[in-house]
Protein backbone atom coordinates (compact mmCIF):
# COMPACT_ATOMS: atom_id res chain seq x y z
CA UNK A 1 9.74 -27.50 5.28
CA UNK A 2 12.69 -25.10 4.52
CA UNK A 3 12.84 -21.81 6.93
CA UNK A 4 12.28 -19.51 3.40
CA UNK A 5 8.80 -21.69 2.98
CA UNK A 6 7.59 -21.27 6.44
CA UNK A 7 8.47 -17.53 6.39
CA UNK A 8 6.02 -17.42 3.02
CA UNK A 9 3.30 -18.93 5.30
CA UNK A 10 2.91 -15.58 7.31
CA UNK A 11 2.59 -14.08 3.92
CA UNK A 12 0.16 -15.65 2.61
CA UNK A 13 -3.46 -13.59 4.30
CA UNK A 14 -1.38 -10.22 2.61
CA UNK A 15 -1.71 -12.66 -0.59
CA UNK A 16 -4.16 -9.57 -2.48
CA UNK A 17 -1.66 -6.86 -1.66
CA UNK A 18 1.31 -8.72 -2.57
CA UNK A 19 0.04 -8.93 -6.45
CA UNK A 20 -0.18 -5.20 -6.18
CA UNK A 21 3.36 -4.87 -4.75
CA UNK A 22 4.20 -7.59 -7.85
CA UNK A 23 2.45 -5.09 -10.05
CA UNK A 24 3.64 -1.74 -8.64
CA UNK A 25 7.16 -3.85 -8.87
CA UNK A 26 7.03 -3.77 -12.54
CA UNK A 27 5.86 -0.49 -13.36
CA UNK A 28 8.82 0.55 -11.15
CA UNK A 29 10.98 -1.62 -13.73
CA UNK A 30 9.47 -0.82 -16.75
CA UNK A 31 10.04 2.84 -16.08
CA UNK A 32 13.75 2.31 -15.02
CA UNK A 33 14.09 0.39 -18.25
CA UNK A 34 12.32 3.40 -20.12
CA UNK A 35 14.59 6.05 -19.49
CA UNK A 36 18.54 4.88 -20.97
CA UNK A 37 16.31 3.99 -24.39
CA UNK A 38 14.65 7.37 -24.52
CA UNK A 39 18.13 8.69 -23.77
CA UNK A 40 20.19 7.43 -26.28
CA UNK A 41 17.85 5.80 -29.13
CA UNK A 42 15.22 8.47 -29.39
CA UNK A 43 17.09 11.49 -27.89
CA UNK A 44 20.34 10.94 -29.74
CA UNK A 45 19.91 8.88 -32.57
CA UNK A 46 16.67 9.97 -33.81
CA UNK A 47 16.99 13.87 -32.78
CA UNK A 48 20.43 14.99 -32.00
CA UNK A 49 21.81 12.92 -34.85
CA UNK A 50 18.63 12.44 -36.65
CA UNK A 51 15.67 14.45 -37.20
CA UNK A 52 17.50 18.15 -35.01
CA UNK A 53 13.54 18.76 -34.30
CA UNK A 54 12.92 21.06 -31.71
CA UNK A 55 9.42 19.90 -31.08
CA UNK A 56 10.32 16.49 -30.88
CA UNK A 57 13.48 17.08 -28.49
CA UNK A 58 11.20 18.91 -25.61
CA UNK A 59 8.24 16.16 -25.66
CA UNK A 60 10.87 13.45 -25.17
CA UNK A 61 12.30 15.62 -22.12
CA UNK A 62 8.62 16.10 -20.93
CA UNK A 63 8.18 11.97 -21.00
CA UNK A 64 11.71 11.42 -19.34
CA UNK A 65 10.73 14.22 -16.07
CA UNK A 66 7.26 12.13 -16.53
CA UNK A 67 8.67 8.84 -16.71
CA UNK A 68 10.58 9.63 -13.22
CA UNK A 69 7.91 11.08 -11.23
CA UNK A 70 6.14 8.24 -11.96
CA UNK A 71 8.67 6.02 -10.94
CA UNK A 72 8.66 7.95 -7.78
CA UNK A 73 4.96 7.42 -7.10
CA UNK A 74 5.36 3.14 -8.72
CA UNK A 75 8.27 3.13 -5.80
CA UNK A 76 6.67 4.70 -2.84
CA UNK A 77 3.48 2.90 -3.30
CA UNK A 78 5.97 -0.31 -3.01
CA UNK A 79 7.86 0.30 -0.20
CA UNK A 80 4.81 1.03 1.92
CA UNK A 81 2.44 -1.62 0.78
CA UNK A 82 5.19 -3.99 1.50
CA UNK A 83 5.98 -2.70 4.71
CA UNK A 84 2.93 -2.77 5.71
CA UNK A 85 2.56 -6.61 5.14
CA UNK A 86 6.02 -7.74 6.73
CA UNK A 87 4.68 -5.28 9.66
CA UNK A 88 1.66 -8.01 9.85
CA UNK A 89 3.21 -10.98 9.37
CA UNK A 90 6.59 -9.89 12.01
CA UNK A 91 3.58 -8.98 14.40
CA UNK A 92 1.38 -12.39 13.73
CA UNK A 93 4.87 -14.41 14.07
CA UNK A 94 6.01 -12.67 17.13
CA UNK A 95 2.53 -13.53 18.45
CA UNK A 96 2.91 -17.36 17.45
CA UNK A 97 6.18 -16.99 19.44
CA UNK A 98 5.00 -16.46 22.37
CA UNK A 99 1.99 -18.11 22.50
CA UNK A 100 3.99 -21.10 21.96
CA UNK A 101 6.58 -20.17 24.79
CA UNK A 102 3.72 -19.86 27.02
CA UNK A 103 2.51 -24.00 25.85
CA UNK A 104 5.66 -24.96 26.96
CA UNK A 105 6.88 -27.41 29.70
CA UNK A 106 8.82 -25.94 32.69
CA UNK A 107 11.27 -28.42 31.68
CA UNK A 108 12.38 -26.24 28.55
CA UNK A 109 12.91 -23.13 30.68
CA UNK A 110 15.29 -24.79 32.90
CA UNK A 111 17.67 -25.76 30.10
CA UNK A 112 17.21 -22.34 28.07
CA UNK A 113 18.70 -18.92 29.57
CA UNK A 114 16.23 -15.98 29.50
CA UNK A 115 18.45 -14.10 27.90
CA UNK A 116 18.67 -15.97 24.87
CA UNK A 117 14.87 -17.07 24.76
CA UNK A 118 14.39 -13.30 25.15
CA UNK A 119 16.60 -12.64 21.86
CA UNK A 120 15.17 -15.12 19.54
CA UNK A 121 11.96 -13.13 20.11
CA UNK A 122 13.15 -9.49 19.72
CA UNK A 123 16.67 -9.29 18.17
CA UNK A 124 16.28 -12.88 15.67
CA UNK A 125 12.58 -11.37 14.69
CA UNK A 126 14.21 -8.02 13.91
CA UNK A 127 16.47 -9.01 11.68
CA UNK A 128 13.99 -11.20 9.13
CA UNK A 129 11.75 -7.56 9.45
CA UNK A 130 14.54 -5.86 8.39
CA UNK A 131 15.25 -8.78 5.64
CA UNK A 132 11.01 -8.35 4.65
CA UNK A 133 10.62 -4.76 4.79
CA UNK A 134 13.97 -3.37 3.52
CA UNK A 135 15.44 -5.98 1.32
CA UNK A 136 13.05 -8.26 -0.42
CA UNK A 137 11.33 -5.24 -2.18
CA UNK A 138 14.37 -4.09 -3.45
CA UNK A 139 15.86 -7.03 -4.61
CA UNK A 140 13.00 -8.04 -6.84
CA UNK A 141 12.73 -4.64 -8.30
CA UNK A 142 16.64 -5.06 -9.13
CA UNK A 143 16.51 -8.49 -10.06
CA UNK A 144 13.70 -7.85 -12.65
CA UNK A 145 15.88 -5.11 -13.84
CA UNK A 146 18.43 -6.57 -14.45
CA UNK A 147 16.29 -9.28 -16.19
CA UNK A 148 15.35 -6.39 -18.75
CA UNK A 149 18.58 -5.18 -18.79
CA UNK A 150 19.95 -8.41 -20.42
CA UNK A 151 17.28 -8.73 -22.55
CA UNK A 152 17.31 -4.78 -24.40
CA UNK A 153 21.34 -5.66 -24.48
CA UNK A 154 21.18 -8.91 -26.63
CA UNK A 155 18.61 -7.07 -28.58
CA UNK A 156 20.46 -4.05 -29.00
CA UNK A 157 24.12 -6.15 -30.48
CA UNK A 158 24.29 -10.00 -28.95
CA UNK A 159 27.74 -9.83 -30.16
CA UNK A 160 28.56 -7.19 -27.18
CA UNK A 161 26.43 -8.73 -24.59
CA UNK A 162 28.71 -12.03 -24.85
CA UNK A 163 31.46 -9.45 -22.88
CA UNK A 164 28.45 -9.24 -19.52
CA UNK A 165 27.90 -12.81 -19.76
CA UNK A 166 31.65 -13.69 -18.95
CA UNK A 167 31.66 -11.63 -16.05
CA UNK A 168 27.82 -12.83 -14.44
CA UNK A 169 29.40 -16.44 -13.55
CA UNK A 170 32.26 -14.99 -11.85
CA UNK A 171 30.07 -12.45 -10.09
CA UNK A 172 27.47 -15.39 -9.10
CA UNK A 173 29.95 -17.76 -7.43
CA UNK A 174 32.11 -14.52 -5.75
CA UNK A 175 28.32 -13.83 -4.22
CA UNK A 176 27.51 -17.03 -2.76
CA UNK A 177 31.03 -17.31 -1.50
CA UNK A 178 30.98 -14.19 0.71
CA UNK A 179 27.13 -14.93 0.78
CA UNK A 180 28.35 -18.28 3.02
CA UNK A 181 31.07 -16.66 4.89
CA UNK A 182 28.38 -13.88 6.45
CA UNK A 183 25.72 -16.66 7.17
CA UNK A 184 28.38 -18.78 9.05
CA UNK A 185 29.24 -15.41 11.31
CA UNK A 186 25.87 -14.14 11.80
CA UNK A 187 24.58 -17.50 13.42
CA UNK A 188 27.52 -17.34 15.54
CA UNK A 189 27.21 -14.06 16.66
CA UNK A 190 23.17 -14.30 17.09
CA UNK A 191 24.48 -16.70 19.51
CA UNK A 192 26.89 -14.35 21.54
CA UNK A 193 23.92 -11.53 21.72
CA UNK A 194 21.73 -13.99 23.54
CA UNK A 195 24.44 -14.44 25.98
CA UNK A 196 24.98 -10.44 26.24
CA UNK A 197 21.32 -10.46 26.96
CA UNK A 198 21.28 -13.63 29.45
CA UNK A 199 24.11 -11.97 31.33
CA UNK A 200 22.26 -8.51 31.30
CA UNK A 201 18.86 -10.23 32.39
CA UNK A 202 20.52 -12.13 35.23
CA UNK A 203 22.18 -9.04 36.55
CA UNK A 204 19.71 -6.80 36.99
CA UNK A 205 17.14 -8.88 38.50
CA UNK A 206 19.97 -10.41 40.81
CA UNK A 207 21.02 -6.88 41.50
CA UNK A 208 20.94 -7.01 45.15
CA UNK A 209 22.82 -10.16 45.26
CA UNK A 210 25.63 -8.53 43.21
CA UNK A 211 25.44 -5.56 45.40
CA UNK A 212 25.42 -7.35 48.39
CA UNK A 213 28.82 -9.36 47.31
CA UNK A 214 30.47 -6.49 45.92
CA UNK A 215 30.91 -8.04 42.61
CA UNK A 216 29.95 -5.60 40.40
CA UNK A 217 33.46 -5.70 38.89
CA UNK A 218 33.24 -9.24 38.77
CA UNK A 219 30.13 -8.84 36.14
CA UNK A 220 31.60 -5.94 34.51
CA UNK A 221 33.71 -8.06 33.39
CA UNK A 222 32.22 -11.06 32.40
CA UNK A 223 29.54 -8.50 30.14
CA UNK A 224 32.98 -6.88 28.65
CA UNK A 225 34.46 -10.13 27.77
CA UNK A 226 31.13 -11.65 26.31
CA UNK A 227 30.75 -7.88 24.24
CA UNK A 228 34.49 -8.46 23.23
CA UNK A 229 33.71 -11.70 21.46
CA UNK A 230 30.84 -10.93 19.65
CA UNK A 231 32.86 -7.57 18.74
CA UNK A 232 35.64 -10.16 16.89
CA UNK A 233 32.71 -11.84 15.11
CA UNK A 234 30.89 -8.69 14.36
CA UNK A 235 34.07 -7.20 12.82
CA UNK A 236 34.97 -10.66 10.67
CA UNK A 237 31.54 -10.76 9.48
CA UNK A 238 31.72 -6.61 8.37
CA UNK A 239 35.10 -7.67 6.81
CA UNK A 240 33.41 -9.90 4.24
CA UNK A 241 30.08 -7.71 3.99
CA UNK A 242 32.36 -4.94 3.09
CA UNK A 243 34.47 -6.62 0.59
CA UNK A 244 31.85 -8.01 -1.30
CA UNK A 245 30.58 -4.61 -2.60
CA UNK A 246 33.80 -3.85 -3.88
CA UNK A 247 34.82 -7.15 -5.03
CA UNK A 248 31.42 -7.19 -7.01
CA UNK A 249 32.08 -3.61 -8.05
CA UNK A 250 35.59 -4.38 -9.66
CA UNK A 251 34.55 -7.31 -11.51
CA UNK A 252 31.92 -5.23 -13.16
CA UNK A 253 34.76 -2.49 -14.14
CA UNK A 254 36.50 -5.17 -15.58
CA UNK A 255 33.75 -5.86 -17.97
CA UNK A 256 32.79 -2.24 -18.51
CA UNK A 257 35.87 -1.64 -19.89
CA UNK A 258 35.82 -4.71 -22.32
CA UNK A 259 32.60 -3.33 -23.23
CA UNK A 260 33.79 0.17 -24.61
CA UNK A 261 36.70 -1.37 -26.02
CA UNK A 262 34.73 -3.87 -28.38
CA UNK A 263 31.51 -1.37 -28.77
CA UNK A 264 34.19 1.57 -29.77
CA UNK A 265 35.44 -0.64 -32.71
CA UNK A 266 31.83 -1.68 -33.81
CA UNK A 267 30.69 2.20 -33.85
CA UNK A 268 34.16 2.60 -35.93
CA UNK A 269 33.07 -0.45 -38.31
CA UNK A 270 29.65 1.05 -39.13
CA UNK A 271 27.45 -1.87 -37.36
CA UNK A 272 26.52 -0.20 -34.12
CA UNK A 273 24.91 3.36 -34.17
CA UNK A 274 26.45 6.15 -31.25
CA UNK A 275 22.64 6.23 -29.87
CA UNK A 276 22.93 2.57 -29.69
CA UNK A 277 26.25 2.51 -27.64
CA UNK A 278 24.92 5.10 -25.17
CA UNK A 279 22.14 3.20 -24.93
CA UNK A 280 23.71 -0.27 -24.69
CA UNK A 281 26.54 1.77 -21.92
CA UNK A 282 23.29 3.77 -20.28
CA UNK A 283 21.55 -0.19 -19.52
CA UNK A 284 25.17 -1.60 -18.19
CA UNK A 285 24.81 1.65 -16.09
CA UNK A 286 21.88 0.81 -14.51
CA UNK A 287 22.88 -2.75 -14.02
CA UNK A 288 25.38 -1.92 -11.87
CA UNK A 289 23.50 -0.79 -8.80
CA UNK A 290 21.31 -3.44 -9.02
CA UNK A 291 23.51 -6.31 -9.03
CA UNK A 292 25.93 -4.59 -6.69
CA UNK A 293 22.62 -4.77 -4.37
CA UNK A 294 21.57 -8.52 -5.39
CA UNK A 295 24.93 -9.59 -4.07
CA UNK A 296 24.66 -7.73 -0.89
CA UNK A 297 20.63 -8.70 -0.65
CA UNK A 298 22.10 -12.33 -0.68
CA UNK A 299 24.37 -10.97 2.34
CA UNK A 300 21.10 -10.03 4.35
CA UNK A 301 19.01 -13.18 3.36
CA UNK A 302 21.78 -15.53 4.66
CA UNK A 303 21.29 -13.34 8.01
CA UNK A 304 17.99 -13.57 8.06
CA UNK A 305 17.99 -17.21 7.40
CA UNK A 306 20.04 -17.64 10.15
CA UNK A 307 17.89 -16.03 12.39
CA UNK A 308 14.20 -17.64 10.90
CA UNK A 309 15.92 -21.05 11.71
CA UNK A 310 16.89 -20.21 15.09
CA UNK A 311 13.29 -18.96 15.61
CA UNK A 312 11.60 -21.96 13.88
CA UNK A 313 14.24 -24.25 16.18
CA UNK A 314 11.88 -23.06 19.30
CA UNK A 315 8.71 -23.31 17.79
CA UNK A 316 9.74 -27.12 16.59
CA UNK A 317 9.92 -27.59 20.39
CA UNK A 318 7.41 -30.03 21.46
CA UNK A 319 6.50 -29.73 24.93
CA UNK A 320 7.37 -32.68 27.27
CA UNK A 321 3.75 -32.50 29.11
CA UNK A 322 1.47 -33.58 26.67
CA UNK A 323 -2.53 -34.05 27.05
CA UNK A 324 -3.92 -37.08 25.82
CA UNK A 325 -6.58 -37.29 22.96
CA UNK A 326 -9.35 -38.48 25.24
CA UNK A 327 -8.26 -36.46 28.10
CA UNK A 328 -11.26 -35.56 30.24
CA UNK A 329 -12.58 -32.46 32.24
CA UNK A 330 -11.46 -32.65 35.84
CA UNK A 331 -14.37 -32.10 38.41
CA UNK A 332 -14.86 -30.12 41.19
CA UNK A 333 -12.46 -31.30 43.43
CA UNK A 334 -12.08 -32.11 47.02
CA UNK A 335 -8.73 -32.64 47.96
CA UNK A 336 -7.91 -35.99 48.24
CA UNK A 337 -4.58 -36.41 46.95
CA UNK A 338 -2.19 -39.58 45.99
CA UNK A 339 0.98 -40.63 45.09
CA UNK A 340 1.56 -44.37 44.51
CA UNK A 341 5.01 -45.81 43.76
CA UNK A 342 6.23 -42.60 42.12
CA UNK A 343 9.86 -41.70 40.70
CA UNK A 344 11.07 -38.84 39.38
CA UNK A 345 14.30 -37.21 38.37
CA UNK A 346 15.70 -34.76 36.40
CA UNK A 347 17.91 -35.45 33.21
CA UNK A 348 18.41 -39.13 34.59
CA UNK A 349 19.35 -38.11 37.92
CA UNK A 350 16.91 -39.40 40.18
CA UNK A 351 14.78 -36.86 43.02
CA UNK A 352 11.99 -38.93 44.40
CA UNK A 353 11.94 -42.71 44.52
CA UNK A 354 9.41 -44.61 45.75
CA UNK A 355 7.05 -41.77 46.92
CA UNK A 356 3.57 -43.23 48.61
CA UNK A 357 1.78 -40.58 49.41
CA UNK A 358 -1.55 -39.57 50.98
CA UNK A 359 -3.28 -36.14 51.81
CA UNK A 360 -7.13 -36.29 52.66
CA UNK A 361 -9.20 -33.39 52.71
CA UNK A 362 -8.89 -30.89 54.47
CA UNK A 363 -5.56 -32.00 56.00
CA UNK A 364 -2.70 -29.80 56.29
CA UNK A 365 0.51 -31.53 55.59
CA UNK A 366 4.46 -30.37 56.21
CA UNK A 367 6.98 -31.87 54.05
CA UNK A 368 10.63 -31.13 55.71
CA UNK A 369 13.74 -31.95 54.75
CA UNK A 370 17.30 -30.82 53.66
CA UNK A 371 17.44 -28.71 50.50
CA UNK A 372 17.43 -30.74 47.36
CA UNK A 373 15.79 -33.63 48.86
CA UNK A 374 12.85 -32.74 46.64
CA UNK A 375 9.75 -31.28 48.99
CA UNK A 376 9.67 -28.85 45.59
CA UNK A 377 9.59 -31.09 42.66
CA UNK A 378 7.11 -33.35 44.73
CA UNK A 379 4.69 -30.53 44.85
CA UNK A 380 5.82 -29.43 41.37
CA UNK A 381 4.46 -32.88 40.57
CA UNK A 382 0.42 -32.55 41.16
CA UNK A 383 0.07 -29.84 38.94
CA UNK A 384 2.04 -31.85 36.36
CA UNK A 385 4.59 -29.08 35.57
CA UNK A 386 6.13 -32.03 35.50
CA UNK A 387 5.26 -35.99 34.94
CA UNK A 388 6.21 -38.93 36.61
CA UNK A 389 8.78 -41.71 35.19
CA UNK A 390 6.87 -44.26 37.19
CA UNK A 391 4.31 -44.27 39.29
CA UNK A 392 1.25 -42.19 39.37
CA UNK A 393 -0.53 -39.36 40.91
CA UNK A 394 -4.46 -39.07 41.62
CA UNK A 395 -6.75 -36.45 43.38
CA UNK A 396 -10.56 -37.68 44.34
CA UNK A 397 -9.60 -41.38 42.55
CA UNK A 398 -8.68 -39.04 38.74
CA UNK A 399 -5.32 -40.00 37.51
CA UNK A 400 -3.55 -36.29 37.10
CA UNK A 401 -2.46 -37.65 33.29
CA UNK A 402 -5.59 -38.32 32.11
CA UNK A 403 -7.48 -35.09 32.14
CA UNK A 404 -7.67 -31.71 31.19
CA UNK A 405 -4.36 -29.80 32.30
CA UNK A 406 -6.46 -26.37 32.20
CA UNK A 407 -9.05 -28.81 34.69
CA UNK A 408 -6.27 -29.49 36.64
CA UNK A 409 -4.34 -26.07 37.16
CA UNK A 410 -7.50 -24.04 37.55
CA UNK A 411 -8.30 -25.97 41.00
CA UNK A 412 -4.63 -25.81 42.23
CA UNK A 413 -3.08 -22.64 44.18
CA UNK A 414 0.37 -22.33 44.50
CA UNK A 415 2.59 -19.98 46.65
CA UNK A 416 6.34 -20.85 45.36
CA UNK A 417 9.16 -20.34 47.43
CA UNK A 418 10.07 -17.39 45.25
CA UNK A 419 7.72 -15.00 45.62
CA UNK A 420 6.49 -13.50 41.60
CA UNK A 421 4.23 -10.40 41.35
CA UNK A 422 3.54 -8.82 37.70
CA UNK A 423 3.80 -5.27 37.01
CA UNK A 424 0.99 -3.87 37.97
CA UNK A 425 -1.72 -3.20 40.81
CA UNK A 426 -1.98 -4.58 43.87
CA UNK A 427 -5.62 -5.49 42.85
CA UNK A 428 -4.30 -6.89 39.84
CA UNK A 429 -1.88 -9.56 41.16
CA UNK A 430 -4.49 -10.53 43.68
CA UNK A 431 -6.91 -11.44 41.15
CA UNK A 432 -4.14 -12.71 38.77
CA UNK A 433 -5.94 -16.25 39.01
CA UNK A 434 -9.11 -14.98 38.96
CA UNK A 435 -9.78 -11.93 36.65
CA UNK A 436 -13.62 -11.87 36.93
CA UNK A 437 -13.09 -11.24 41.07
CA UNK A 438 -15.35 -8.85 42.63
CA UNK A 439 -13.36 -5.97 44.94
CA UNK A 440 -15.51 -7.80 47.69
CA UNK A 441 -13.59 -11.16 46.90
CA UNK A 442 -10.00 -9.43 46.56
CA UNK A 443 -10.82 -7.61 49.94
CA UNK A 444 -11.89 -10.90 51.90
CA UNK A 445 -8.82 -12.96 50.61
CA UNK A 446 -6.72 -9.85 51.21
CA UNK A 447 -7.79 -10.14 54.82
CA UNK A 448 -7.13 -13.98 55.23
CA UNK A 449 -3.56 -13.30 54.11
CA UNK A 450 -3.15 -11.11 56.52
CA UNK A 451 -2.74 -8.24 53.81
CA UNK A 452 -5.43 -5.93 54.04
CA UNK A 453 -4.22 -3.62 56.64
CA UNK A 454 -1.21 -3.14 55.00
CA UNK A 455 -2.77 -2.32 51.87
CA UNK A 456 -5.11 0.37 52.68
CA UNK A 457 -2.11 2.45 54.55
CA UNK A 458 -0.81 2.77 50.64
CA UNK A 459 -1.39 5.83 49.52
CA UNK A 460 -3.46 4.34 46.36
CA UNK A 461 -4.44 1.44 48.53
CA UNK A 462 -5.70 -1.77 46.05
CA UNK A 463 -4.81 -0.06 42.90
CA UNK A 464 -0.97 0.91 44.24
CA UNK A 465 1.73 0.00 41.58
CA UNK A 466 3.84 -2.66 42.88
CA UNK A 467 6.80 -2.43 40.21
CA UNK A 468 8.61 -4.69 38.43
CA UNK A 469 9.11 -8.27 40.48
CA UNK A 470 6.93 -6.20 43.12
CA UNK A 471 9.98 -4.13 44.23
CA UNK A 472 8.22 -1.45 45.83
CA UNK A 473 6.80 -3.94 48.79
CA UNK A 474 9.16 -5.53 51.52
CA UNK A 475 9.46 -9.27 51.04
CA UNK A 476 6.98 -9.77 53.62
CA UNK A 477 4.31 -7.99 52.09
CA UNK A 478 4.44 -9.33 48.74
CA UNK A 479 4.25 -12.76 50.08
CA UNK A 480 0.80 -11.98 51.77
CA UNK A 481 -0.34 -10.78 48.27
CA UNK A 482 1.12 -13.82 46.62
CA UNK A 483 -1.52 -15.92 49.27
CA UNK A 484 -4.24 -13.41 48.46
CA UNK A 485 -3.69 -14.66 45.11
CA UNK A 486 -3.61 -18.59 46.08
CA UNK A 487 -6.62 -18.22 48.12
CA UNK A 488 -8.68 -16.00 45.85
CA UNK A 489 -8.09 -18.97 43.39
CA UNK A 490 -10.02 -21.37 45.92
């Protein structure tokens, strides 16, 4: 299914106000359309030149100042109605996002920089919002226009029409030229922003690392070189966006002026009325704008095409821990854990090999070694962030690939070597595991970790704000509330 299709999807639950956008959409035409025929058919030909009636001049003003506030209210009705629907269907696909992110395997984070994960969600999203709410309202609007446009023409004198029908080809393929050109640089430079924001992520949570080797300049650097190149490709791409205006705008001139020339010499001959010219010149007018804004609507759709498939690239990700069909619920479990024959590795490279295994309840068990020997992807292992390439892993006699992963991960407790805490409360991070915790619960596994006395000399006590990464506690500290956490989880 094409990215265009799959943006329509989201669409579809707005389906009842979209036919009133369709509708408002053409009574914003039909008055646009309205006014260069009252103009120059009615006002000119059959009062100025016609009838000279008084009466009849001031009711046709009256319609034309009626006929634009009513465009007015036709066009803000649009706009809002249809920002209001690419508002749900941004918000519903921003959801699917990262519910989807969350679904997958660890295994997809460690090829993928935050940074760029991080802009397919905000900055890629943005820009088909932008593409939804600003642009696709407008170009229908102009693209019926100019639909009408071409039809009062060849019904006012074919004969002069033939003159905008030489120039639409030209204008088409000049378009989708420029149209290609933009698309080409805004996947490229989509790219370089997730870099900019990888390279700003890493920094600031490695701040104290940076600090602590002086190379601040060192980043500086590297985030002015990686702003430099998307600064090239952000000024090639505005070359070609701003041309094409122009480009389109010239060609158009070209035309006009063939126009008067051959609509001149028909008023001359007697076969084309003066109200009929101004009204024939008033349409070509109005056409201008509009396709002037079709061309650069085709700009912004090959942006935001760029961006829906980079977005719809993740969510095509399938991820590489999969439950089976006929996966059962794991039971309570006691503990006894085994690996038989197991091998694991990472992108062919082999960790474990050979890995027998055997923890019994209750037992406590040390795995030592050098780092990178694998004492983390073996533990990594039983909650099956990971799977096996041979081999297998059961607890209590249940092989770990044939039940439940939410079974599985609710009985496991982990405290990683890299201590995580959430924004938030103490008591909140505590019971991260365990939401429905009593404060009696938080307090006992508070005191097991060896926590609770540190705790109640904050200030705020349970509910004191730990900050982002939990950078308002010493290392120590958070480490006791990351095993109030494993323990509370049982």
């Amino acid at each position: 299914m094409s990215a265009w299709r799959r943006l329509l999807t989201y669409l579809k639950p707005s389906w009842p106000l979209l036919i009133l956008v369709l509708l408002l959409t053409l009574a914003v035409t039909l008055t646009t359309l309205a006014l260069p025929w009252l103009i120059g058919k009615d006002l000119i030909d059959s009062v100025i030149l016609g009838e000279k009636n008084l009466k009849l001049l001031n009711l046709i003003v009256l319609a034309i100042i009626a006929l634009v506030g009513l465009k007015g209210l036709f066009s803000f009705g649009q706009t809002y109605l249809i920002s209001l629907i690419s508002f749900k269907a941004i918000t519903e696909m921003r959801n699917r996002i990262y519910e989807h992110l969350q679904r997958l395997s660890l295994s997809f984070y460690r090829k993928r920089q935050t940074g760029e994960i991080i802009s397919r969600v905000i900055n890629d999203v943005d820009q088909l919002q932008n593409a939804l709410t600003n642009t696709s309202v407008n170009f229908f609007t102009n693209f019926l226009i100019l639909i009408g446009v071409f039809g009062l023409i060849f019904y006012i004198h074919w004969r002069l029409s033939l003159f905008v029908l030489i120039i639409i080809p030209v204008l088409a393929f000049t378009a989708n030229k420029f149209g290609s050109w933009i698309k080409k640089f805004s996947s490229s430079i989509q790219v370089r922003i997730a870099n900019i924001s990888s390279i700003l992520q890493e920094t600031i949570v490695g701040i104290e690392v940076v600090k602590s080797f002086t190379a601040e300049n060192r980043e500086i650097k590297r985030f002015k070189e990686e702003n430099a190149r998307t600064l090239q490709l952000s000024i090639k791409r505005t070359r070609f966006i701003a041309a094409l205006a122009p480009s389109m705008e010239i060609l158009t001139l070209i035309g006009l002026t063939g126009i008067l020339w051959y609509g001149g010499r028909e008023v001359i001959r007697g076969t084309l009325s003066t109200g009929e010219l101004v009204t024939f010149l008033g349409y070509i007018a109005l056409a201008v704008n509009p396709l002037s804004y079709v061309s650069q609507a085709f700009g912004v759709y090959q942006q935001a095409m760029a961006s829906a498939e980079r977005i719809f690239e993740i969510m095509d990700t399938e991820s590489e821990i999969k439950e089976l069909p006929q996966a059962m619920e794991m039971p309570h479990l006691k503990g006894y854990v085994q690996f038989k024959n197991v091998y694991f590795g990472y992108n062919g490279e082999p960790v474990l090999e050979n890995i027998n295994l055997e923890v019994k309840p209750g037992e406590r068990l040390a795995l030592i070694g050098p780092s990178g020997v694998g004492k983390t992807s073996l533990v990594s292992l039983i909650p099956r962030f990971y799977d096996v390439n041979s081999g297998f892993i059961t607890i209590d006699g249940y092989d770990i690939r044939k039940v439940k992963l939410a079974s599985l991960r609710r009985q496991v407790s982990i405290v990683s070597q890299e201590t995580i805490l959430f924004n938030g409360s103490i008591r909140s991070n505590i019971a991260y595991g365990k939401k429905e915790a009593s404060d009696e619960e938080i307090i006992t596994a508070a005191k097991q970790a060896n926590a609770h006395s540190f705790i109640i000399q904050q200030r705020n006590g349970y509910e004191t704000q730990v900050g982002e990464r939990g950078v308002k506690l010493s290392g120590g500290e958070k480490q006791r509330i990351a095993i109030a956490r494993a323990i509370l989880r049982d």
